[in-house]
C-alpha atoms as a PDB file:
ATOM      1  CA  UNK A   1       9.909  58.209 146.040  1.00  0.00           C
ATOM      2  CA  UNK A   2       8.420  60.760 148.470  1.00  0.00           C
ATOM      3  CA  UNK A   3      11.911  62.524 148.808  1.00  0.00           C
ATOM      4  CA  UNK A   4      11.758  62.828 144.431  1.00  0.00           C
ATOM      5  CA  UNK A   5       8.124  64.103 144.481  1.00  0.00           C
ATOM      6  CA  UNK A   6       9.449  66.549 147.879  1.00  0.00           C
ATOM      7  CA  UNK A   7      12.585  67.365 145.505  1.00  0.00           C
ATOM      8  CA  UNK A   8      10.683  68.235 142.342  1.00  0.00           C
ATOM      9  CA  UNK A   9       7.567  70.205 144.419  1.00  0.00           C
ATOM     10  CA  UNK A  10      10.460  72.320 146.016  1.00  0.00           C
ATOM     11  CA  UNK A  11      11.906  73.332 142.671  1.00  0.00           C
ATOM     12  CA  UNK A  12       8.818  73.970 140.977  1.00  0.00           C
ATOM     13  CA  UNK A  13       8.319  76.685 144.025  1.00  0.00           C
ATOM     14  CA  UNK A  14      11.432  78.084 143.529  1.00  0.00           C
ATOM     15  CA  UNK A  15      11.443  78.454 139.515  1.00  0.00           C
ATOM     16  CA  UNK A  16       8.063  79.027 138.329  1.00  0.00           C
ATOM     17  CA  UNK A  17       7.239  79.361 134.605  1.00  0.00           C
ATOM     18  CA  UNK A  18       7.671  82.310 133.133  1.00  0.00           C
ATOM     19  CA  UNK A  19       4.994  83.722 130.722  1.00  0.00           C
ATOM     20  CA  UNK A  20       5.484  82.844 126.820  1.00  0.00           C
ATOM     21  CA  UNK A  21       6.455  86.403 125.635  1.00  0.00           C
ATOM     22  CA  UNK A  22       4.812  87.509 122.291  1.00  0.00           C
ATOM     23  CA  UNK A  23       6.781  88.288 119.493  1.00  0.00           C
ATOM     24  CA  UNK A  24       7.295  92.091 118.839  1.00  0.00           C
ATOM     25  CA  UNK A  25       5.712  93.475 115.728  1.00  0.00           C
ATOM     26  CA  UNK A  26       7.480  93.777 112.331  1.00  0.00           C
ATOM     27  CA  UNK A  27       7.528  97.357 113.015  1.00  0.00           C
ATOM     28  CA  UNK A  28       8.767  96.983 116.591  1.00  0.00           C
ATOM     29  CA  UNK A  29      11.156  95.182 115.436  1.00  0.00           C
ATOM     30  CA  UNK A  30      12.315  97.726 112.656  1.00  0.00           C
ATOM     31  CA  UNK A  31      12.432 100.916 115.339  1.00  0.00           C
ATOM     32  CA  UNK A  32      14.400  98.584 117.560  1.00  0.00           C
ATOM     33  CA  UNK A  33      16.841  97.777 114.570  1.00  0.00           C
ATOM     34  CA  UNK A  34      17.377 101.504 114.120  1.00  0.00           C
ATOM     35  CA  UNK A  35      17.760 102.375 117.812  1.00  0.00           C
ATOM     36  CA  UNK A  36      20.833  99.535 118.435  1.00  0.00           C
ATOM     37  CA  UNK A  37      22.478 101.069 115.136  1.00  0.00           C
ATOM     38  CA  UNK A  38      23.421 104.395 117.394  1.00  0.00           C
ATOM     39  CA  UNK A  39      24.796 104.733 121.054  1.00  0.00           C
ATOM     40  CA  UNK A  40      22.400 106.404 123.787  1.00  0.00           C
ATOM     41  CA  UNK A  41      21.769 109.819 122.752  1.00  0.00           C
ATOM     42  CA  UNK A  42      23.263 111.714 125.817  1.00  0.00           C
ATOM     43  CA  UNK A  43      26.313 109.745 124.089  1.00  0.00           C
ATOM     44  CA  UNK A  44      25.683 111.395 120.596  1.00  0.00           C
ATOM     45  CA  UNK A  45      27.382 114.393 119.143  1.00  0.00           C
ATOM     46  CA  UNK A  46      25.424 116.816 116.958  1.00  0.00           C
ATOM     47  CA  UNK A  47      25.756 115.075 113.750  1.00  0.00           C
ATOM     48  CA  UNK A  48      25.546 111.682 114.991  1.00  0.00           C
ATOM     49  CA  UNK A  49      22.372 112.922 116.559  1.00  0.00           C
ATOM     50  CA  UNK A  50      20.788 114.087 113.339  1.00  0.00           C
ATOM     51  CA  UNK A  51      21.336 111.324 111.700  1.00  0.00           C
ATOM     52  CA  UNK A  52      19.842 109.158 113.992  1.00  0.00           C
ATOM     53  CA  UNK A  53      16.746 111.252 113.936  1.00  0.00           C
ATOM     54  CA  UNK A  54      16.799 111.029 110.023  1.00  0.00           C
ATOM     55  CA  UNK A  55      16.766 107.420 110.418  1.00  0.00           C
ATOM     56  CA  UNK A  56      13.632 107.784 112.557  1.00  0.00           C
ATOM     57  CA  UNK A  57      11.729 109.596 110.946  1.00  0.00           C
ATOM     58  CA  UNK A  58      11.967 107.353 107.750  1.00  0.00           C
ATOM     59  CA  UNK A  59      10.961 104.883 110.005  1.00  0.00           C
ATOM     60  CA  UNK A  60       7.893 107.012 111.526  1.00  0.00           C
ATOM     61  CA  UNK A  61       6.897 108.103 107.740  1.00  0.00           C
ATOM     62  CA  UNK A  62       6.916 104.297 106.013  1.00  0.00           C
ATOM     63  CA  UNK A  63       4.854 102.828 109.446  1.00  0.00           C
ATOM     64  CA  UNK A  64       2.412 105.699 110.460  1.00  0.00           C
ATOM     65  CA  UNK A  65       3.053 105.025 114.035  1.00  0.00           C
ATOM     66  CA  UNK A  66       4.063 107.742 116.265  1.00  0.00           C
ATOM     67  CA  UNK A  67       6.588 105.751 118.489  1.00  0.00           C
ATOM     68  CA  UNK A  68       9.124 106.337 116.172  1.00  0.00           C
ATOM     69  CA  UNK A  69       8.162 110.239 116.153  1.00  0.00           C
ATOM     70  CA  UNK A  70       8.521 109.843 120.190  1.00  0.00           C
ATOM     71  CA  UNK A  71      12.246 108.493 120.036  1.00  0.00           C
ATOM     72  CA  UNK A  72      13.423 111.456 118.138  1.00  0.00           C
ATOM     73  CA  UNK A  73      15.574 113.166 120.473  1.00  0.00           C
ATOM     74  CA  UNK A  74      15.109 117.098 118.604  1.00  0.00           C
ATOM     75  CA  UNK A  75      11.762 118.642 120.047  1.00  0.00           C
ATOM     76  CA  UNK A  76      10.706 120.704 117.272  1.00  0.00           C
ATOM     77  CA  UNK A  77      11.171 117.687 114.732  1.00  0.00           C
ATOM     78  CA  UNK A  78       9.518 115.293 117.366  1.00  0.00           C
ATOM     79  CA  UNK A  79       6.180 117.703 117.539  1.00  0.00           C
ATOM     80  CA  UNK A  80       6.429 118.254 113.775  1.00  0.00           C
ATOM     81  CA  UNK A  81       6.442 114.021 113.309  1.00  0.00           C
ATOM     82  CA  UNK A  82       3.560 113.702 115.336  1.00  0.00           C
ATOM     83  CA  UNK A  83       1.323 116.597 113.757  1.00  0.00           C
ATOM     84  CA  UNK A  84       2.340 114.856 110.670  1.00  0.00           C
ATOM     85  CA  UNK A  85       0.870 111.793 111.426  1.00  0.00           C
ATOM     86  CA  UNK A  86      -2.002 112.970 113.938  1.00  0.00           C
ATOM     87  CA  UNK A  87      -3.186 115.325 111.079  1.00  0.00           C
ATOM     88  CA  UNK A  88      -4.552 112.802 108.352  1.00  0.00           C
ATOM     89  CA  UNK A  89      -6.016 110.688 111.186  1.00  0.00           C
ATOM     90  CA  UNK A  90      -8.236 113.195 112.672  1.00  0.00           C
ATOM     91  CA  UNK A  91      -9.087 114.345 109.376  1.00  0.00           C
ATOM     92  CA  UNK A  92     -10.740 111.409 108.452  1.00  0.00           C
ATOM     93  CA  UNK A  93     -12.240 110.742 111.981  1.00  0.00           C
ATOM     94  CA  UNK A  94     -13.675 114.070 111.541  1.00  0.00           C
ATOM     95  CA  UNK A  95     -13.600 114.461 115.183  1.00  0.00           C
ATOM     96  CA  UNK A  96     -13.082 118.406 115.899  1.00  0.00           C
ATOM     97  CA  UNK A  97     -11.801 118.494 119.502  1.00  0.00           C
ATOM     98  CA  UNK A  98      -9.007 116.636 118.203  1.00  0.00           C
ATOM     99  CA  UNK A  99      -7.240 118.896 116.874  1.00  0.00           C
ATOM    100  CA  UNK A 100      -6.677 120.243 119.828  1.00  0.00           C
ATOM    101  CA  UNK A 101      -3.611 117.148 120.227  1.00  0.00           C
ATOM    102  CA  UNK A 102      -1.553 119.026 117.677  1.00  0.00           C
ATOM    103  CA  UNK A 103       0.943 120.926 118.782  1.00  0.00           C
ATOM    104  CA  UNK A 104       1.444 123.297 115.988  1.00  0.00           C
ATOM    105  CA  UNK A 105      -1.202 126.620 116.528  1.00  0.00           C
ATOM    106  CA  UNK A 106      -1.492 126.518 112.688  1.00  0.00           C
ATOM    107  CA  UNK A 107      -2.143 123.243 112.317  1.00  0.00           C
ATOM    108  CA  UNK A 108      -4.634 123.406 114.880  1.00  0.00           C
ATOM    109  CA  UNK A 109      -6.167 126.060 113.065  1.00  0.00           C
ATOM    110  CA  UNK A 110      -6.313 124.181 109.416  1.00  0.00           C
ATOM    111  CA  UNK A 111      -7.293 121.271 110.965  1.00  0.00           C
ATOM    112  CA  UNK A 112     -10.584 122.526 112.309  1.00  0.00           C
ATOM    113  CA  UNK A 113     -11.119 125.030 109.477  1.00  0.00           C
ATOM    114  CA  UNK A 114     -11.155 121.537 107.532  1.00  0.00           C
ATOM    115  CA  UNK A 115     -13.637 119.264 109.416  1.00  0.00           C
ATOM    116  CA  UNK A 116     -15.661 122.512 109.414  1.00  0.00           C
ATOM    117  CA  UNK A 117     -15.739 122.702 105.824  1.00  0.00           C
ATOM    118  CA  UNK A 118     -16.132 119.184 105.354  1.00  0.00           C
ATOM    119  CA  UNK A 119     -19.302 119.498 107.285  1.00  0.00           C
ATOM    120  CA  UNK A 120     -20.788 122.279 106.247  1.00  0.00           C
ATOM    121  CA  UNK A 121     -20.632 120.426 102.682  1.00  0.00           C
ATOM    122  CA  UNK A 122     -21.665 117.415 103.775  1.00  0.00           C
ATOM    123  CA  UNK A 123     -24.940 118.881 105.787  1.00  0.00           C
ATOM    124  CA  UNK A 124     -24.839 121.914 103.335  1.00  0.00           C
ATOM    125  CA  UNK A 125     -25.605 124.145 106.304  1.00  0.00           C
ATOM    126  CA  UNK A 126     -24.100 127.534 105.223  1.00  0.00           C
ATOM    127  CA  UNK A 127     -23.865 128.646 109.204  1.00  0.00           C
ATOM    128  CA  UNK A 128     -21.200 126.410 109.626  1.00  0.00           C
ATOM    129  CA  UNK A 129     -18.634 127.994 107.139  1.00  0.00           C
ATOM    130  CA  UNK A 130     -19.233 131.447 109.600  1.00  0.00           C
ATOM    131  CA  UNK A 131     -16.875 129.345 112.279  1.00  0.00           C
ATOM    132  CA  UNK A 132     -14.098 128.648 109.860  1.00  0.00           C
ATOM    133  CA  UNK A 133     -11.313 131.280 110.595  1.00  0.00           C
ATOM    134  CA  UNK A 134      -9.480 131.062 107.193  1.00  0.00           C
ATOM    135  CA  UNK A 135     -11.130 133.934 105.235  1.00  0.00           C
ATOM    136  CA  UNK A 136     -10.074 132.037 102.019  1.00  0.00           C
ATOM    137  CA  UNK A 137     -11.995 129.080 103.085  1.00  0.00           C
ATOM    138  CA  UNK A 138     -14.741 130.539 104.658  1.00  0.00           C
ATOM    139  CA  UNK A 139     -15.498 131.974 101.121  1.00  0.00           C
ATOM    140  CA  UNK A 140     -14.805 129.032  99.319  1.00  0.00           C
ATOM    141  CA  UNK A 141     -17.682 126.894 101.502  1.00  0.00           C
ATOM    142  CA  UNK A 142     -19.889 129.792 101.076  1.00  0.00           C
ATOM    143  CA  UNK A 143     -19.590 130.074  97.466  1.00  0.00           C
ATOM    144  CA  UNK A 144     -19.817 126.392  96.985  1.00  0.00           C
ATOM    145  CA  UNK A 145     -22.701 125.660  99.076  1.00  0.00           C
ATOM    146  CA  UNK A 146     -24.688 128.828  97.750  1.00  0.00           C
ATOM    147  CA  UNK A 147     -24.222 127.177  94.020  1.00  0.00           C
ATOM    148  CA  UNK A 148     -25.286 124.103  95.662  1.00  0.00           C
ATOM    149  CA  UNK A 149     -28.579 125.633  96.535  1.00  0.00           C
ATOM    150  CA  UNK A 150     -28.885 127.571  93.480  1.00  0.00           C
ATOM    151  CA  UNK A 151     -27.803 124.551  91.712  1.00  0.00           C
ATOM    152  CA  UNK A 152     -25.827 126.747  89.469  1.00  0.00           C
ATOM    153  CA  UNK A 153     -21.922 125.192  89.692  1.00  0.00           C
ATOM    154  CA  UNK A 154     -21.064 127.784  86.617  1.00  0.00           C
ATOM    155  CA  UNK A 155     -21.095 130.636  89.434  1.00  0.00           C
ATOM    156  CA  UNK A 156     -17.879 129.247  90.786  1.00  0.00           C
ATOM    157  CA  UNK A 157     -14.614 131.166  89.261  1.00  0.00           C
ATOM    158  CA  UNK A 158     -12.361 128.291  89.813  1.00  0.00           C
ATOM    159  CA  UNK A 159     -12.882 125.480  86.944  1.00  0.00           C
ATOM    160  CA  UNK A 160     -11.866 122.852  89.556  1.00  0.00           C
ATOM    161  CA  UNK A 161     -14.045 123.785  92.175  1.00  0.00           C
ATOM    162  CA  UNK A 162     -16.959 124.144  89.337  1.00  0.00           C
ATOM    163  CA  UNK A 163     -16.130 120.704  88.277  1.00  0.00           C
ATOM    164  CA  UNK A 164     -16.208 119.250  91.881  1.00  0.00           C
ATOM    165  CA  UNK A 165     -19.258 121.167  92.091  1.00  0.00           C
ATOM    166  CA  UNK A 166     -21.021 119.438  88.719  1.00  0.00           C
ATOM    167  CA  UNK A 167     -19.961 116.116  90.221  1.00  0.00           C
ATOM    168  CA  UNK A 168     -21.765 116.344  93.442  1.00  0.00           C
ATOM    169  CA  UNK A 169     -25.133 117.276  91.745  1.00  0.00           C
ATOM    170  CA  UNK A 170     -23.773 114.076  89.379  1.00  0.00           C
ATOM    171  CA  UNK A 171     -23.934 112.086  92.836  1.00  0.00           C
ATOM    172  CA  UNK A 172     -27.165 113.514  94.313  1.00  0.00           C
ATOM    173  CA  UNK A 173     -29.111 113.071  91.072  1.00  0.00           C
ATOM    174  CA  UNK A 174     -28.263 109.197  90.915  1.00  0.00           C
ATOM    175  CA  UNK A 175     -28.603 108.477  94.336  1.00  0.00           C
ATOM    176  CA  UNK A 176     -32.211 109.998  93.462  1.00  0.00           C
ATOM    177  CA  UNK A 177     -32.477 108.334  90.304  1.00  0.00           C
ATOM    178  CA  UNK A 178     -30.603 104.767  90.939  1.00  0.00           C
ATOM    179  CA  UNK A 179     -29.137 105.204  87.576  1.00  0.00           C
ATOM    180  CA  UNK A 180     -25.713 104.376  86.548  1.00  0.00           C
ATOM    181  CA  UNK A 181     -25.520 107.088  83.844  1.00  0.00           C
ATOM    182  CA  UNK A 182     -25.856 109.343  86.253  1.00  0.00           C
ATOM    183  CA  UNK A 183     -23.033 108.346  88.088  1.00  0.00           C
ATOM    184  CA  UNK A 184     -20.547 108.118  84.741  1.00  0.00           C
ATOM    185  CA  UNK A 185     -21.220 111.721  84.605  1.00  0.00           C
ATOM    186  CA  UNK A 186     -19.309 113.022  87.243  1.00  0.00           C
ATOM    187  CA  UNK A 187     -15.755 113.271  86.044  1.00  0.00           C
ATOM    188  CA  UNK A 188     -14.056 112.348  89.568  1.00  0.00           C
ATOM    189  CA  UNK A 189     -13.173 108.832  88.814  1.00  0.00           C
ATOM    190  CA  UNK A 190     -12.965 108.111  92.677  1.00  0.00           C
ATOM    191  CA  UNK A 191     -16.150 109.840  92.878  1.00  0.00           C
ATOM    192  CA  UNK A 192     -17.947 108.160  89.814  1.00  0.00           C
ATOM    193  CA  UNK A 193     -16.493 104.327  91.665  1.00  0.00           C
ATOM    194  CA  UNK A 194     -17.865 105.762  94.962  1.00  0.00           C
ATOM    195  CA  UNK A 195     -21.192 106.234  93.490  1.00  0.00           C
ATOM    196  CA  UNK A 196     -21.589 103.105  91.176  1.00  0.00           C
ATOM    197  CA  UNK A 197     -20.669 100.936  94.394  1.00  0.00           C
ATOM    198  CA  UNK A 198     -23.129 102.624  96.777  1.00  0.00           C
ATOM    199  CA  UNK A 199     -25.907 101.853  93.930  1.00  0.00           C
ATOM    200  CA  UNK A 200     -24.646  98.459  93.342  1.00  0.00           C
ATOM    201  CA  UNK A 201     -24.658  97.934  97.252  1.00  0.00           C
ATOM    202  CA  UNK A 202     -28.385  99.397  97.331  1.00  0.00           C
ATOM    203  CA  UNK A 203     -29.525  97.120  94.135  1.00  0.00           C
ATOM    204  CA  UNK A 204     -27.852  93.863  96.242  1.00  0.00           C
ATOM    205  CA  UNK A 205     -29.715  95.009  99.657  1.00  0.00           C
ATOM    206  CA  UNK A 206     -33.236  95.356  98.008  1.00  0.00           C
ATOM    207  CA  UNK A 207     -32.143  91.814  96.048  1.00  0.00           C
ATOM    208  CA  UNK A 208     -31.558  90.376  99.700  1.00  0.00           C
ATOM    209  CA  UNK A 209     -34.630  91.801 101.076  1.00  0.00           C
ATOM    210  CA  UNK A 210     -36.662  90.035  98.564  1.00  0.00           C
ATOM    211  CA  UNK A 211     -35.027  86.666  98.872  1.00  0.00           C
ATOM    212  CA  UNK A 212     -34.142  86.766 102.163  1.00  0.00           C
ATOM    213  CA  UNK A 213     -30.288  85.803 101.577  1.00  0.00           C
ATOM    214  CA  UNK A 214     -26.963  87.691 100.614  1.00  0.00           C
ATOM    215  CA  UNK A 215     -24.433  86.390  98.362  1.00  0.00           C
ATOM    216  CA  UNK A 216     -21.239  85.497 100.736  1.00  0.00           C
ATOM    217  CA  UNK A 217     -18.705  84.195  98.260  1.00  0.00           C
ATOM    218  CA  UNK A 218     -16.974  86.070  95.759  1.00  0.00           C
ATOM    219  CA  UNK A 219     -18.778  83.270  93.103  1.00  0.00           C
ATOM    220  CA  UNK A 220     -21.887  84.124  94.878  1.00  0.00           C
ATOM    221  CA  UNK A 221     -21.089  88.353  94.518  1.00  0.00           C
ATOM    222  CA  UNK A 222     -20.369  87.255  90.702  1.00  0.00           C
ATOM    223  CA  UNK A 223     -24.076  85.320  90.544  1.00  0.00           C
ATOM    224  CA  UNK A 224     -25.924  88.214  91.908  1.00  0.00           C
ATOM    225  CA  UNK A 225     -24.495  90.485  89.418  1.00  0.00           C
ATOM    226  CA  UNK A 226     -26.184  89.373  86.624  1.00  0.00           C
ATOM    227  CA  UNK A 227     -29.590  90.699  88.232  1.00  0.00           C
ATOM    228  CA  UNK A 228     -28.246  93.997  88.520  1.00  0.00           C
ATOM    229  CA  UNK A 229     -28.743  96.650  85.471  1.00  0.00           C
ATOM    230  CA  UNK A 230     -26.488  96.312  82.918  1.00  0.00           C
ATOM    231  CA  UNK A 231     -23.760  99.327  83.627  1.00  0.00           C
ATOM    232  CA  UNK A 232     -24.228  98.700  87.357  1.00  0.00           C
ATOM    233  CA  UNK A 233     -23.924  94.690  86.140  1.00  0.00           C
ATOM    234  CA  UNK A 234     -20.641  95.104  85.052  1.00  0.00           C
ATOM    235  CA  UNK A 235     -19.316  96.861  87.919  1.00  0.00           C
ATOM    236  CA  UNK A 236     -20.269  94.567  90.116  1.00  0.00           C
ATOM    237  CA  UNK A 237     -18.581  91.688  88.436  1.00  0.00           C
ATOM    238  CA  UNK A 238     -15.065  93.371  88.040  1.00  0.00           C
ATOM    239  CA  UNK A 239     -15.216  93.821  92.220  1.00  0.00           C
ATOM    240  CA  UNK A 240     -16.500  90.086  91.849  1.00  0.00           C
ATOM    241  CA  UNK A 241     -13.317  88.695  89.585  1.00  0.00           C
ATOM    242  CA  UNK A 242     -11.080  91.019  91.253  1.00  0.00           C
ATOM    243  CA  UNK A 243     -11.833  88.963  94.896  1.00  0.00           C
ATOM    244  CA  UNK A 244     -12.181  85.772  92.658  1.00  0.00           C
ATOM    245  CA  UNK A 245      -8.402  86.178  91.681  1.00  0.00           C
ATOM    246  CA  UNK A 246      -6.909  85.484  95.049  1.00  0.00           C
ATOM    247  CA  UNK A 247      -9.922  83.361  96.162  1.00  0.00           C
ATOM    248  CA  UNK A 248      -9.033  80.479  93.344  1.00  0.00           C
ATOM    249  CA  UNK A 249      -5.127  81.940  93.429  1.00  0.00           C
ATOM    250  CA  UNK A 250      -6.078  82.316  89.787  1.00  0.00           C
ATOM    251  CA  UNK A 251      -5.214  85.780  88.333  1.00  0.00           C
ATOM    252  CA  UNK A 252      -6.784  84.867  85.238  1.00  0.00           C
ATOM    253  CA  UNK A 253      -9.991  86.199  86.199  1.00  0.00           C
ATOM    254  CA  UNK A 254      -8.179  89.857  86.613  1.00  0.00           C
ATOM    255  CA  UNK A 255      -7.901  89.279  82.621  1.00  0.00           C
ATOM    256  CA  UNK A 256     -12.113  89.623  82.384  1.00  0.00           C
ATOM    257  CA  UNK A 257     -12.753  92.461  84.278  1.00  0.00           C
ATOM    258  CA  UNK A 258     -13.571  95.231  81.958  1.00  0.00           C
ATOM    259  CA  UNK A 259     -12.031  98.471  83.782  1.00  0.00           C
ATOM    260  CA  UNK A 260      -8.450  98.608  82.574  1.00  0.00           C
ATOM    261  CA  UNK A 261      -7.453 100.649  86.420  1.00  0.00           C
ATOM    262  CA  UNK A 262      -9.071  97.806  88.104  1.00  0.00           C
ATOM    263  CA  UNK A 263      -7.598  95.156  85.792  1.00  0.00           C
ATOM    264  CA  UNK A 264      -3.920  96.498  86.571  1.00  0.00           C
ATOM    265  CA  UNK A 265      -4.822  96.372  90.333  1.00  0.00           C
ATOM    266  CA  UNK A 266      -6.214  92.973  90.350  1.00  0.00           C
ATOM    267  CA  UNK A 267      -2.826  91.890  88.222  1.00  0.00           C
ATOM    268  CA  UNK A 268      -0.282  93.695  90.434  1.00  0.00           C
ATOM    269  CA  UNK A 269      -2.361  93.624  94.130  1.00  0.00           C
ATOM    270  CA  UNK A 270      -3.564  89.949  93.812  1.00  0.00           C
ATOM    271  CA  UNK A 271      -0.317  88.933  92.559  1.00  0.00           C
ATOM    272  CA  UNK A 272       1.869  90.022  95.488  1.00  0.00           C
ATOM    273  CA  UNK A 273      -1.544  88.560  97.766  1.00  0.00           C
ATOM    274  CA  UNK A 274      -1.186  84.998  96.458  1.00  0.00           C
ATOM    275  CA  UNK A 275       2.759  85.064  96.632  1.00  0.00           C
ATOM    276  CA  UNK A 276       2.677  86.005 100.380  1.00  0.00           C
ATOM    277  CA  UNK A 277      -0.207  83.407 101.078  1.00  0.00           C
ATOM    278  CA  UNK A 278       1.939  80.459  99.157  1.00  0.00           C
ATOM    279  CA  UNK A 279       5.003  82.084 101.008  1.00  0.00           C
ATOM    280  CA  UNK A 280       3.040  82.141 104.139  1.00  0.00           C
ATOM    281  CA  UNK A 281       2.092  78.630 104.222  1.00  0.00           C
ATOM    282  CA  UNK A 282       5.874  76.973 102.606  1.00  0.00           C
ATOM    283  CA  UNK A 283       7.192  78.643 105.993  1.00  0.00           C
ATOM    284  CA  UNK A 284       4.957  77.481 107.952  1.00  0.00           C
ATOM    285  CA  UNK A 285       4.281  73.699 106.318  1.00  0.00           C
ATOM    286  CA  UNK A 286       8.182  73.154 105.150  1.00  0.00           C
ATOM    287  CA  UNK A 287       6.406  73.009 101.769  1.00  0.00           C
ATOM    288  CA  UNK A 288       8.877  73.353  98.618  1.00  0.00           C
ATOM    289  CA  UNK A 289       5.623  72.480  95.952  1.00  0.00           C
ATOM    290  CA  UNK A 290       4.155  75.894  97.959  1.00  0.00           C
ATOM    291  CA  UNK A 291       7.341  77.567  97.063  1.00  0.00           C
ATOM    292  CA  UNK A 292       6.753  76.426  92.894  1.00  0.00           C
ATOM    293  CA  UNK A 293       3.309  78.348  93.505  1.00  0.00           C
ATOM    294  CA  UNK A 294       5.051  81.692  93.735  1.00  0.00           C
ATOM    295  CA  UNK A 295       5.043  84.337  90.590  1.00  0.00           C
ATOM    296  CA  UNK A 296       7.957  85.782  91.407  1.00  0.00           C
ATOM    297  CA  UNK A 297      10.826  84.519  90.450  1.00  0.00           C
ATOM    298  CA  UNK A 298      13.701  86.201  93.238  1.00  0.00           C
ATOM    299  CA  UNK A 299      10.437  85.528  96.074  1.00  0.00           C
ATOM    300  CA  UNK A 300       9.657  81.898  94.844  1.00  0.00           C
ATOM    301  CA  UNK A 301      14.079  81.560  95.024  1.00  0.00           C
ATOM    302  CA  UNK A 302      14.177  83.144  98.403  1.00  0.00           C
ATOM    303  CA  UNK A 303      11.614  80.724  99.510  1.00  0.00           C
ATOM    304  CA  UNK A 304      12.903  77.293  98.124  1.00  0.00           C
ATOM    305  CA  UNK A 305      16.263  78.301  99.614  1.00  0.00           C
ATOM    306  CA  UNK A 306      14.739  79.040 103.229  1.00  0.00           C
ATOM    307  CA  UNK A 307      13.276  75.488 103.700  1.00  0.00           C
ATOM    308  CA  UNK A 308      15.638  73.576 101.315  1.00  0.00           C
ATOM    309  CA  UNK A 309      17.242  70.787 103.066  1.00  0.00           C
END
């Protein structure tokens, strides 16, 4: 027994456990695909080479991820992939100094002219479009935020600018006003959902500060609508039947919200939701009644024939 015991200790010593590996990512695993398809690239001749850099950059372009950008094996269309995909992300961080990660002098140059201008609008402090070095957009944010202060958007020669102008002041005044006809008059339909949601989320915050709880659930969201004014009411209930769709896996409540955009989304979106959560949980359960839950016809076939026995 001791010599066993001695036998299994000395093994154990000799072999230990290796650490459970996690899976790679489905877009590891699609960069991976494309780099096996093609020999080393030292191994490559110019066409073969270009080729497998087209296939990369598809890759790069459908994920957003800039390790298929770093695999490409031309430099000029590596640093192009990678401003590409840098650009739209510092944008929206708003960040200035980086910019300075793109390699492109131009896009450097747009890319701070733009946070610049996106800031001087924002703060509508005129000083800041003096720093922009594109005179084109320097005199756009001038002329914008001077008929901003002079609350005259007419002065502006370009109709769309004058009409992004009119639904600013639309904004401002209903933020002011907490009115939701003051938000259906800007013309920006982004805009005009933007501005309905913040006032919806400032009628449910004053609601919670006066009872002391927030509604949770989407059934709760729909509940508290019905306190809310009646354009902001209804709103606030299409957000609440669009989440109620894939909360009940019923998209029968898509069918009452009012907004026909919306209504399309919920129909499409919370379609394709449910099939991957019934999908989800057949794989993972062996379930073939999950697999009868599916919409789609060639998913719900796919799935019966994975786990059929």
């Amino acid at each position: 027994m001791l010599l066993v015991l001695a036998l299994l200790f000395a093994v154990q010593q000799c072999s230990p456990m290796e650490p459970t590996q996690q899976a790679a990512s489905p877009a590891k695993q699609e960069l991976e695909r494309v780099l096996k398809g093609f020999a080393p690239v030292n191994q490559l001749n110019d066409k073969e080479k270009q080729e497998r850099d087209q296939a990369l950059l598809g890759v790069a372009l459908r994920q957003g991820t800039l390790e298929a950008c770093q695999a490409l094996s031309a430099e000029d269309l590596r640093q192009e992939c990678e401003d590409s995909l840098r650009y739209s992300q510092i944008l929206a961080s708003g960040v200035l100094s980086q910019c300075e990660a793109l390699h492109s002098p131009e896009r450097q140059a747009s890319c701070s002219d733009s946070i610049l201008l996106n800031r001087a609008l924002d703060s509508r402090d005129l000083a800041l479009c003096q720093n922009i070095q594109s005179a084109a957009m320097a005199q756009r944010c001038q002329e914008e935020l001077k008929a901003a202060a002079a609350e005259d958007c007419r002065s502006l020669s370009q109709p769309s600018r004058r009409q992004e102008c009119f639904d600013r002041q639309a904004v401002s005044l209903a933020l002011q006003s907490s009115l939701a006809s003051d938000c259906e008059k800007a013309q920006n339909p982004t805009l005009q959902a933007q501005c309905l949601s913040t006032l919806e989320g400032n009628a449910l915050a004053q609601q919670k500060a006066l009872s002391q709880s927030v509604p949770k659930t989407p059934a709760e969201k729909l509940a508290a609508c019905q306190t809310l004014s009646l354009a902001l009411s209804q709103a606030c209930k299409d957000r609440a039947y669009f989440e109620l769709a894939f909360a009940e896996k019923d998209l029968a409540y898509c069918n009452q919200i009012a907004d026909p955009t919306l209504r399309t989304k919920c129909q499409s979106q919370q379609q394709d939701n449910i099939d991957q959560f019934y999908l989800k949980k057949a794989m993972a359960t062996k379930d073939l009644s999950a697999c009868g839950r599916i919409l789609n016809p060639e998913l719900k076939s796919l799935c019966s024939q994975s786990i059929a026995p």
